[in-house]
C-alpha atoms as a PDB file:
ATOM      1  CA  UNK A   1     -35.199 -60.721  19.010  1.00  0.00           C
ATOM      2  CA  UNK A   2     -37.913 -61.332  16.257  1.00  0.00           C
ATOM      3  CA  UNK A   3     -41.244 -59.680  16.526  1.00  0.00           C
ATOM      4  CA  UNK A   4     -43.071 -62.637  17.737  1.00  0.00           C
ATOM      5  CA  UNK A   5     -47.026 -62.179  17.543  1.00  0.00           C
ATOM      6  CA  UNK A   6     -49.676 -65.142  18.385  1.00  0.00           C
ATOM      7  CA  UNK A   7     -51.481 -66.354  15.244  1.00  0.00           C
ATOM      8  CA  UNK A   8     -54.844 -64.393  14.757  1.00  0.00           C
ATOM      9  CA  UNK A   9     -53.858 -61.494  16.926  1.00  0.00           C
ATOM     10  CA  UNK A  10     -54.416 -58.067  14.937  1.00  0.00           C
ATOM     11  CA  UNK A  11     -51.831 -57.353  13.272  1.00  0.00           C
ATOM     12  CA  UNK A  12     -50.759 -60.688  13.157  1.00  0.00           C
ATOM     13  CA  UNK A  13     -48.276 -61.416   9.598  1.00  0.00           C
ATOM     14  CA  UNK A  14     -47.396 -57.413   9.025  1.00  0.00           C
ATOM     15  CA  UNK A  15     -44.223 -56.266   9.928  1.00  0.00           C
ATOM     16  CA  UNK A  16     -43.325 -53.936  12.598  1.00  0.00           C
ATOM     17  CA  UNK A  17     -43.662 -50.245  12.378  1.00  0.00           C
ATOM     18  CA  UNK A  18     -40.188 -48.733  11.706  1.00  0.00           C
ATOM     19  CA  UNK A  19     -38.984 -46.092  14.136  1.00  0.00           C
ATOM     20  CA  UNK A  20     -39.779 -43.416  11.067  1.00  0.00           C
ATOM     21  CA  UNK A  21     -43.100 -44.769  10.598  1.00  0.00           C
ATOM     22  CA  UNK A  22     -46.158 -43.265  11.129  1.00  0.00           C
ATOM     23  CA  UNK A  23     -49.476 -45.869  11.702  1.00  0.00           C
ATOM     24  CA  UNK A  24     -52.710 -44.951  10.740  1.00  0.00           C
ATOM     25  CA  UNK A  25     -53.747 -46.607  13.872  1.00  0.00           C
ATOM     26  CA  UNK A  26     -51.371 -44.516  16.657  1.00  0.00           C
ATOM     27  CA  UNK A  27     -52.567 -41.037  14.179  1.00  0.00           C
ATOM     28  CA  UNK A  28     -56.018 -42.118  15.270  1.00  0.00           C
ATOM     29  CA  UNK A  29     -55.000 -42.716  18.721  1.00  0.00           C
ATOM     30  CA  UNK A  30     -53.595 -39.368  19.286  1.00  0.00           C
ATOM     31  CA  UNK A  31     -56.372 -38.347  17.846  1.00  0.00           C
ATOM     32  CA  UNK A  32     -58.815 -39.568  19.913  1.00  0.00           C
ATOM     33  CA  UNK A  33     -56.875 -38.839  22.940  1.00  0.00           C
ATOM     34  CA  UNK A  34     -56.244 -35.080  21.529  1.00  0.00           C
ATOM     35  CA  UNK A  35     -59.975 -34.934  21.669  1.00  0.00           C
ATOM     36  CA  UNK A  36     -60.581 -36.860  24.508  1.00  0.00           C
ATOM     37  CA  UNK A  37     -57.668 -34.285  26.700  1.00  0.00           C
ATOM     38  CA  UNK A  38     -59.165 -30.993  25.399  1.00  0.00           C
ATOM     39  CA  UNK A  39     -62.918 -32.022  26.258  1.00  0.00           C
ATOM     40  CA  UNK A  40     -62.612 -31.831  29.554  1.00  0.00           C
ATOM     41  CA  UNK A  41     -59.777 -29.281  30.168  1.00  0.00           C
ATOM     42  CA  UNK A  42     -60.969 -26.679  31.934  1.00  0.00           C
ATOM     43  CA  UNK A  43     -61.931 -23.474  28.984  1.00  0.00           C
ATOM     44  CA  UNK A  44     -60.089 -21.189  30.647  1.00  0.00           C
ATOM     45  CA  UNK A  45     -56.800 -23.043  30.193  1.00  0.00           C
ATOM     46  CA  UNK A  46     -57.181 -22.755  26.349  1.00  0.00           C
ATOM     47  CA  UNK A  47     -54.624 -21.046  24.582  1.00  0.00           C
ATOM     48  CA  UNK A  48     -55.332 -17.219  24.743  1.00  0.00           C
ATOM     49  CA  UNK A  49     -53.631 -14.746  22.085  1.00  0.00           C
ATOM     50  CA  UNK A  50     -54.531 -11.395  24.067  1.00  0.00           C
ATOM     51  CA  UNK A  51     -52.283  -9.629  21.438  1.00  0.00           C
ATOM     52  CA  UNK A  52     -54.139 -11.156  18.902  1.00  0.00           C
ATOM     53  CA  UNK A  53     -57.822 -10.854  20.348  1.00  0.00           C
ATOM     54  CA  UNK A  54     -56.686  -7.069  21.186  1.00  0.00           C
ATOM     55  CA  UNK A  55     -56.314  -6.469  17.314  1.00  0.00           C
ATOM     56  CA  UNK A  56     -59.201  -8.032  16.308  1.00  0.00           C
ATOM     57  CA  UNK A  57     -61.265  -5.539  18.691  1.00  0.00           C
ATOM     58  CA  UNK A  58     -59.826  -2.917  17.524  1.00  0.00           C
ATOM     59  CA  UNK A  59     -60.648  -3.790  13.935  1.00  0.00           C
ATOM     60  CA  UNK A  60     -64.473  -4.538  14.885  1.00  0.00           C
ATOM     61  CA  UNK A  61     -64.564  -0.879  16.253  1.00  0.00           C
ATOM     62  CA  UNK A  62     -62.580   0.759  13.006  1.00  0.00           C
ATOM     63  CA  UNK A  63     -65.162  -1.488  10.989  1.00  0.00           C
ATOM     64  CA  UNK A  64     -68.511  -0.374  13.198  1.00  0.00           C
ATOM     65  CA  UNK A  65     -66.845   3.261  12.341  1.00  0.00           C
ATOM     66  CA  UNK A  66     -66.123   3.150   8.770  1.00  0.00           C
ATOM     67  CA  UNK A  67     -69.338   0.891   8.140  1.00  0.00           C
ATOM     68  CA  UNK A  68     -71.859   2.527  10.534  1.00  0.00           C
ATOM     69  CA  UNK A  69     -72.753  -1.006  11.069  1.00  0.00           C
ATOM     70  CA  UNK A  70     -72.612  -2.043  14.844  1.00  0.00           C
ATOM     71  CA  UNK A  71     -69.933  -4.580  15.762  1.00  0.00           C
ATOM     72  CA  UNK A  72     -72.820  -6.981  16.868  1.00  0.00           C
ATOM     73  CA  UNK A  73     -73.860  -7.596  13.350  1.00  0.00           C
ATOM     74  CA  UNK A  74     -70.191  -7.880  12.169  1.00  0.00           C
ATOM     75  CA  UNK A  75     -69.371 -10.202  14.494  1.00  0.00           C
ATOM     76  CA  UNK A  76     -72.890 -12.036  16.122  1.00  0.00           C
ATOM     77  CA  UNK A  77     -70.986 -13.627  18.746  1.00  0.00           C
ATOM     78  CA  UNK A  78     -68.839 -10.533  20.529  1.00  0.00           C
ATOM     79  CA  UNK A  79     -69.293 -10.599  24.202  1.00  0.00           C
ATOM     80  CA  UNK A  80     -68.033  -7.364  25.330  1.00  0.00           C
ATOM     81  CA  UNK A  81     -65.897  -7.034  28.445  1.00  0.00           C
ATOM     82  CA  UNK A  82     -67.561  -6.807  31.898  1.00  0.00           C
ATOM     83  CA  UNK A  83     -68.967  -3.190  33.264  1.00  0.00           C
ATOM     84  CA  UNK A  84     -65.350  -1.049  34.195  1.00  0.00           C
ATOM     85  CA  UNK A  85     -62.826  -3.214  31.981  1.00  0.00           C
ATOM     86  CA  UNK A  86     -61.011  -2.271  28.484  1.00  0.00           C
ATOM     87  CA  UNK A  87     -63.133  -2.965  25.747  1.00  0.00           C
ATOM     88  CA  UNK A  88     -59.754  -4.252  23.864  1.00  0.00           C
ATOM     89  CA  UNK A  89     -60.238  -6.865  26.649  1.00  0.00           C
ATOM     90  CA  UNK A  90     -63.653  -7.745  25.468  1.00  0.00           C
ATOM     91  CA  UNK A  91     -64.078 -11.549  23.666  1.00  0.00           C
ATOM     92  CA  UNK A  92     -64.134 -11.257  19.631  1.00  0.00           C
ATOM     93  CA  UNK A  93     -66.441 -14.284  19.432  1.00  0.00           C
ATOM     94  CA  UNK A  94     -66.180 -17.247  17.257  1.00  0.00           C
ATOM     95  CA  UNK A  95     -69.479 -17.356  15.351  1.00  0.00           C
ATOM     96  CA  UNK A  96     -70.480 -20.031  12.900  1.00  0.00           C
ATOM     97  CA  UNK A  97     -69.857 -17.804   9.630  1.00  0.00           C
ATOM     98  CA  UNK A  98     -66.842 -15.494  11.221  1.00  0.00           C
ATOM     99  CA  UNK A  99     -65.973 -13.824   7.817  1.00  0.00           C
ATOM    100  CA  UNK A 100     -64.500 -10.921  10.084  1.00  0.00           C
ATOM    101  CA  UNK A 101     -61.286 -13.419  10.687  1.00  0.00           C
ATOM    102  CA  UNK A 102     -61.418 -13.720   6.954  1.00  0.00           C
ATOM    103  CA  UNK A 103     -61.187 -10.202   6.060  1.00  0.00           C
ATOM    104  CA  UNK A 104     -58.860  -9.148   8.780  1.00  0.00           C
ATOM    105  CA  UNK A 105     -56.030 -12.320   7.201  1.00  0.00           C
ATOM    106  CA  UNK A 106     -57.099 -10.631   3.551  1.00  0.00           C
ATOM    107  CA  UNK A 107     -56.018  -7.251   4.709  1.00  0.00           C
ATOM    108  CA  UNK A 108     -53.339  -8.018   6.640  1.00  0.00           C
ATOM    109  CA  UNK A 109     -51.841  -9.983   3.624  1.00  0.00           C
ATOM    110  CA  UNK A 110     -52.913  -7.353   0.990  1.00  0.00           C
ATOM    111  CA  UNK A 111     -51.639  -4.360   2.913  1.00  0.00           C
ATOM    112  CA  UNK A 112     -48.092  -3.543   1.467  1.00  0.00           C
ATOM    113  CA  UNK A 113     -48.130   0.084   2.968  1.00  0.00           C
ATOM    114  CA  UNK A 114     -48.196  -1.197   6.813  1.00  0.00           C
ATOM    115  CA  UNK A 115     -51.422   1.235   6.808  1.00  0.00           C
ATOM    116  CA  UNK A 116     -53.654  -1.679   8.600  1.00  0.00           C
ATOM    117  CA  UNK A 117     -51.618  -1.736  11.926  1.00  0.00           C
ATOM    118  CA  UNK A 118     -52.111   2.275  11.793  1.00  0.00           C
ATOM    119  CA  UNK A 119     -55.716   2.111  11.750  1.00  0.00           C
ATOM    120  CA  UNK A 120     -55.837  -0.463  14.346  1.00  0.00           C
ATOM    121  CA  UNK A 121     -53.619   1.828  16.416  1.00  0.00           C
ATOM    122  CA  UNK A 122     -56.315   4.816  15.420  1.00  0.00           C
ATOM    123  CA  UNK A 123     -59.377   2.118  16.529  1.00  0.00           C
ATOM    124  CA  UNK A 124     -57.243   1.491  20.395  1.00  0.00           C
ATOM    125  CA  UNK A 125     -56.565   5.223  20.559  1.00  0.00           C
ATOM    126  CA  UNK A 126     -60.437   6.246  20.003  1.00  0.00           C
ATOM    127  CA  UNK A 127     -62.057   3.104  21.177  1.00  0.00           C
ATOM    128  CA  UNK A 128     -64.279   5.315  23.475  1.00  0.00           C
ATOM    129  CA  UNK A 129     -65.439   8.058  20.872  1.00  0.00           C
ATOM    130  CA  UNK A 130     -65.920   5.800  18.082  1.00  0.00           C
ATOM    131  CA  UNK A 131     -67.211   9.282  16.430  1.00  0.00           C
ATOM    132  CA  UNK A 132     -63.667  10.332  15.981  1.00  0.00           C
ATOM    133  CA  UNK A 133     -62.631   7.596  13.665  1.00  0.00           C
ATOM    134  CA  UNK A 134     -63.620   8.930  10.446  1.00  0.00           C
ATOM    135  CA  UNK A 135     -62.652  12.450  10.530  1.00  0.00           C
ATOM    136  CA  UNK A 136     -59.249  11.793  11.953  1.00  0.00           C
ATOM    137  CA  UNK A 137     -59.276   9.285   8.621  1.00  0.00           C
ATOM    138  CA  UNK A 138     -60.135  11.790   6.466  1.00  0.00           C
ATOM    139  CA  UNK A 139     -58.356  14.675   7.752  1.00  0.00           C
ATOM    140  CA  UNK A 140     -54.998  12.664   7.861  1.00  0.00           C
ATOM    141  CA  UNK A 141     -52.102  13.408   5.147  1.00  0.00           C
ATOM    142  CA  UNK A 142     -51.385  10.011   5.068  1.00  0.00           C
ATOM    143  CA  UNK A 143     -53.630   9.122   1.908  1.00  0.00           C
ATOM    144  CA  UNK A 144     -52.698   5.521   2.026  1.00  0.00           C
ATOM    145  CA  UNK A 145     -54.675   5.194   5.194  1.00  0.00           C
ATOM    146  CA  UNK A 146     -57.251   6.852   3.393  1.00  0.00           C
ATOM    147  CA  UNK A 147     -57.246   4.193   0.992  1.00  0.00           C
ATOM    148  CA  UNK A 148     -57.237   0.995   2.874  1.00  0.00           C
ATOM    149  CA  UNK A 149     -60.218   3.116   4.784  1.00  0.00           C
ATOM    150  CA  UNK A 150     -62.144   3.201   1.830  1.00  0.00           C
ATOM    151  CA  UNK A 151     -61.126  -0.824   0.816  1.00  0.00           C
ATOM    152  CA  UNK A 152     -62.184  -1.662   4.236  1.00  0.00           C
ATOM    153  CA  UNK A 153     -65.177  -0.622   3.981  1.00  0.00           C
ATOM    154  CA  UNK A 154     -66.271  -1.978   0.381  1.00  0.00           C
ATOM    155  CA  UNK A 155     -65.223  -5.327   1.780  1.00  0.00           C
ATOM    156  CA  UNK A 156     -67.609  -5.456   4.404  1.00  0.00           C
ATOM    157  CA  UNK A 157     -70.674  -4.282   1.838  1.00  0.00           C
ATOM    158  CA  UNK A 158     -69.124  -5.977  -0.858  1.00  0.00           C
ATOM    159  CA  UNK A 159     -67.230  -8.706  -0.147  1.00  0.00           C
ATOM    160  CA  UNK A 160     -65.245  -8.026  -2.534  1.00  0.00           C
ATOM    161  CA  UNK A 161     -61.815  -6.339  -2.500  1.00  0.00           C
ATOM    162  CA  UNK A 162     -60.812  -3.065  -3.785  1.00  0.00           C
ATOM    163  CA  UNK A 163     -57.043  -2.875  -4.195  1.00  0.00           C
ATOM    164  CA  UNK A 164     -55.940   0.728  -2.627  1.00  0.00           C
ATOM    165  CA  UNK A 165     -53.498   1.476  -5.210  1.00  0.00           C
ATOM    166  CA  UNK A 166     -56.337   0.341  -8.155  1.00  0.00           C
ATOM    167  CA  UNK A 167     -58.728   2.838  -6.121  1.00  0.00           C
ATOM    168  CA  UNK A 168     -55.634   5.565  -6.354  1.00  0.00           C
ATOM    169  CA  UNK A 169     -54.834   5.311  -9.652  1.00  0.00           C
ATOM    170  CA  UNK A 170     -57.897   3.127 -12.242  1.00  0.00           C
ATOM    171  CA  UNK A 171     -61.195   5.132 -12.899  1.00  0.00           C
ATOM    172  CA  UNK A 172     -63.145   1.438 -12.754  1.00  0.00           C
ATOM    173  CA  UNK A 173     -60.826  -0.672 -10.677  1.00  0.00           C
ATOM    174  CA  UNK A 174     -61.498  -4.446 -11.000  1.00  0.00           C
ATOM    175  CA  UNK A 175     -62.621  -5.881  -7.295  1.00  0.00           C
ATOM    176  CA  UNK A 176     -61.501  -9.734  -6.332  1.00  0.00           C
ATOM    177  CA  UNK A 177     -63.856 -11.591  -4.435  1.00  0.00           C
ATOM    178  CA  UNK A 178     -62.576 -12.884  -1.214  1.00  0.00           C
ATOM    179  CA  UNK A 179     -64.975 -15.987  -0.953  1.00  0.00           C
ATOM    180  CA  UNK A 180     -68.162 -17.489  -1.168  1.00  0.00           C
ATOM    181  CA  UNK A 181     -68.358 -16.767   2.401  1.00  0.00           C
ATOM    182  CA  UNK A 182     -68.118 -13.181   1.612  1.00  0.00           C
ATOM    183  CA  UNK A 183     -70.074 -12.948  -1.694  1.00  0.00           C
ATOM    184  CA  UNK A 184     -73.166 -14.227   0.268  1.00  0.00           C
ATOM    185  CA  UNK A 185     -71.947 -12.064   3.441  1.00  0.00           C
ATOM    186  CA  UNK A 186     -72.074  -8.409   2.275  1.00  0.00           C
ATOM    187  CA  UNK A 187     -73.386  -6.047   4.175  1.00  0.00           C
ATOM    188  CA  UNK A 188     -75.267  -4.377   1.099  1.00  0.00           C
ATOM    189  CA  UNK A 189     -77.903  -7.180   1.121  1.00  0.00           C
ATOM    190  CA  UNK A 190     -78.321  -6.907   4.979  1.00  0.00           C
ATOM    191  CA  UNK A 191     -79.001  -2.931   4.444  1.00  0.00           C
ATOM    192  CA  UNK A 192     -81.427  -3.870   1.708  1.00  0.00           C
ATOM    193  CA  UNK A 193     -83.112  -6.652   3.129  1.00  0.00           C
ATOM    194  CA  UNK A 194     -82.547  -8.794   0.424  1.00  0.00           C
ATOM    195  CA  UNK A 195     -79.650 -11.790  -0.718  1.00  0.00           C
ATOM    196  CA  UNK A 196     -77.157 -12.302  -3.386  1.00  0.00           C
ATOM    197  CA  UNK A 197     -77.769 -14.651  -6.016  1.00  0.00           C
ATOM    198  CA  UNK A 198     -77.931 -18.381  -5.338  1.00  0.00           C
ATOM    199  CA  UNK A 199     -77.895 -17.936  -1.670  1.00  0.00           C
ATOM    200  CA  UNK A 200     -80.526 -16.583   0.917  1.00  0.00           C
ATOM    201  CA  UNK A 201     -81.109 -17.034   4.226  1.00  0.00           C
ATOM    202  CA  UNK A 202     -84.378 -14.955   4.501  1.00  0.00           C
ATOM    203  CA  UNK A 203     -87.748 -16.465   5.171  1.00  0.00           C
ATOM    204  CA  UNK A 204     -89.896 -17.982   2.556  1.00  0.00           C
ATOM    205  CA  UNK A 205     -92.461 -14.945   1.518  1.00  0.00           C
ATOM    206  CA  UNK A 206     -90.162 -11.942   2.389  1.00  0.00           C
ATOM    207  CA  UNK A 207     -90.387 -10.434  -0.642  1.00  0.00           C
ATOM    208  CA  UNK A 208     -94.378  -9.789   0.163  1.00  0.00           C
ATOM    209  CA  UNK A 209     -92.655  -7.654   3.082  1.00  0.00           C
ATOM    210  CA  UNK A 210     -91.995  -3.799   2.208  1.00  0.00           C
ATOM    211  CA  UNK A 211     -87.809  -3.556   3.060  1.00  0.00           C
ATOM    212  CA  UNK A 212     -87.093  -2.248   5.925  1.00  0.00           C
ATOM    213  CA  UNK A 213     -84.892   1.231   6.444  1.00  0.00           C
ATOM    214  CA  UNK A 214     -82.237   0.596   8.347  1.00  0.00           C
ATOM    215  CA  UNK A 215     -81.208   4.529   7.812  1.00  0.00           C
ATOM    216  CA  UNK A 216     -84.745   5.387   9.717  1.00  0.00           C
ATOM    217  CA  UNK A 217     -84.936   5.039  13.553  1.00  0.00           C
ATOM    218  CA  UNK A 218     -88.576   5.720  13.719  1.00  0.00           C
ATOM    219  CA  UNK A 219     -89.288   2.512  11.381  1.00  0.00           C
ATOM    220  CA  UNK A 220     -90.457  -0.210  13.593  1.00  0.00           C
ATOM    221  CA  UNK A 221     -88.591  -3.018  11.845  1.00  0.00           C
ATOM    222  CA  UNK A 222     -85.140  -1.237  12.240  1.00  0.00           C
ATOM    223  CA  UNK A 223     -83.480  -3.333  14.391  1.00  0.00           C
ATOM    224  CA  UNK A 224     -80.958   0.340  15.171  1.00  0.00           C
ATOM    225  CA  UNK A 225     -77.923  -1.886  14.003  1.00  0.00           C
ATOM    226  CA  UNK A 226     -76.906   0.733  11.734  1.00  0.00           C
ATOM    227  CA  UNK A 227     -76.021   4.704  12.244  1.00  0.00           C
ATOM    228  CA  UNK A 228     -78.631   6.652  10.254  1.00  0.00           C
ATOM    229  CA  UNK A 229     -77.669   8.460   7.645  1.00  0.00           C
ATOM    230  CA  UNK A 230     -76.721  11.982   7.410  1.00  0.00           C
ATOM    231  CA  UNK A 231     -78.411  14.298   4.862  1.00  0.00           C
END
């Protein structure tokens, strides 16, 4: 039969959708009730990648290792597993910056010596003496562990990347930055109190302030985010 539609209905004149045909109306439609469906399904029936979540604990803890920079400033919105429980079941957070799922894809794309999952393994095998992180790094023959150690950690003061082979084998290897994101997210400016270029976040006046020293624990404006240093 011919599509028959009453004169001044919408649509009225256009000719029908084809079976291959997409609308821009039913797109919308789904849309809405896509939306509509997961606001008020219950959170806890959201899809749940424990494997996934599991990995990205374990590469908070290597970081907080490596960086000496506690996992609650690399990622602001980890909730850590209840009193008893596996901290590789604790929740990773999704904060409103959350450059660590940035550098963890950058890694796990850049990595062509399958050193990453290794260190993860490391983080899951110490994750309750942190401590023992870095010298079982450094005291392993595997020097491309070594490397990606060392890479890790200028990402997360640098954002910027430092290829392991170019840290192997160039006296003054050339970093890539990841992002903007990570450019204004470097955990140098956080140690010094201060911002990047073109991009701060720091009250108006701060620089009236002395800096703090994070590396101090008897200063009263360190927040003890950070391990103090060593002499």
């Amino acid at each position: 039969m011919a599509d028959r539609r009453e004169q001044g209905a919408p649509g009225a004149g256009r000719p029908p959708a084809t079976p291959n045909e997409v609308s821009r109306r039913a797109v919308v439609a789904g849309a809405v009730a896509t939306t509509a469906i997961a606001a008020v399904m219950p959170l806890g029936h959201a899809a749940h990648a424990t494997g996934a979540d599991e990995d990205m604990i374990a590469f908070l803890l290597l970081s907080e290792a490596l960086t000496g920079v506690d996992r609650s400033v690399l990622a602001p919105e980890f909730s850590a597993a209840p009193a008893g429980q596996d901290i590789l079941g604790s929740d990773p957070g999704v904060d409103p910056i959350n450059v660590k799922n940035e550098y963890f894809a950058w890694i796990s794309v850049h990595d062509v010596t399958s050193s990453f999952g290794k260190l993860l393994q490391l983080a899951k095998d110490n994750r309750q003496t942190l401590s023992a992180i870095v010298p079982k790094v450094n005291g392993t023959p595997d020097n491309d562990m070594k490397l990606l150690a060392r890479s890790i950690v200028l990402l997360w003061y640098l954002g910027a990347w430092y290829d392991p082979n170019d840290l192997k084998n160039k006296p003054e290897p050339s970093p890539t930055v990841v992002s903007a994101k990570a450019y204004t997210q470097g955990l140098v400016w956080f140690i010094a109190g201060a911002h990047p270029m073109g991009y701060s976040n720091l009250q108006f006046g701060y620089w009236s302030r002395d800096p703090r020293n994070l590396s101090n624990p008897s200063d009263p404006n360190n927040p003890k985010f950070v391990t103090p240093a060593k002499s």
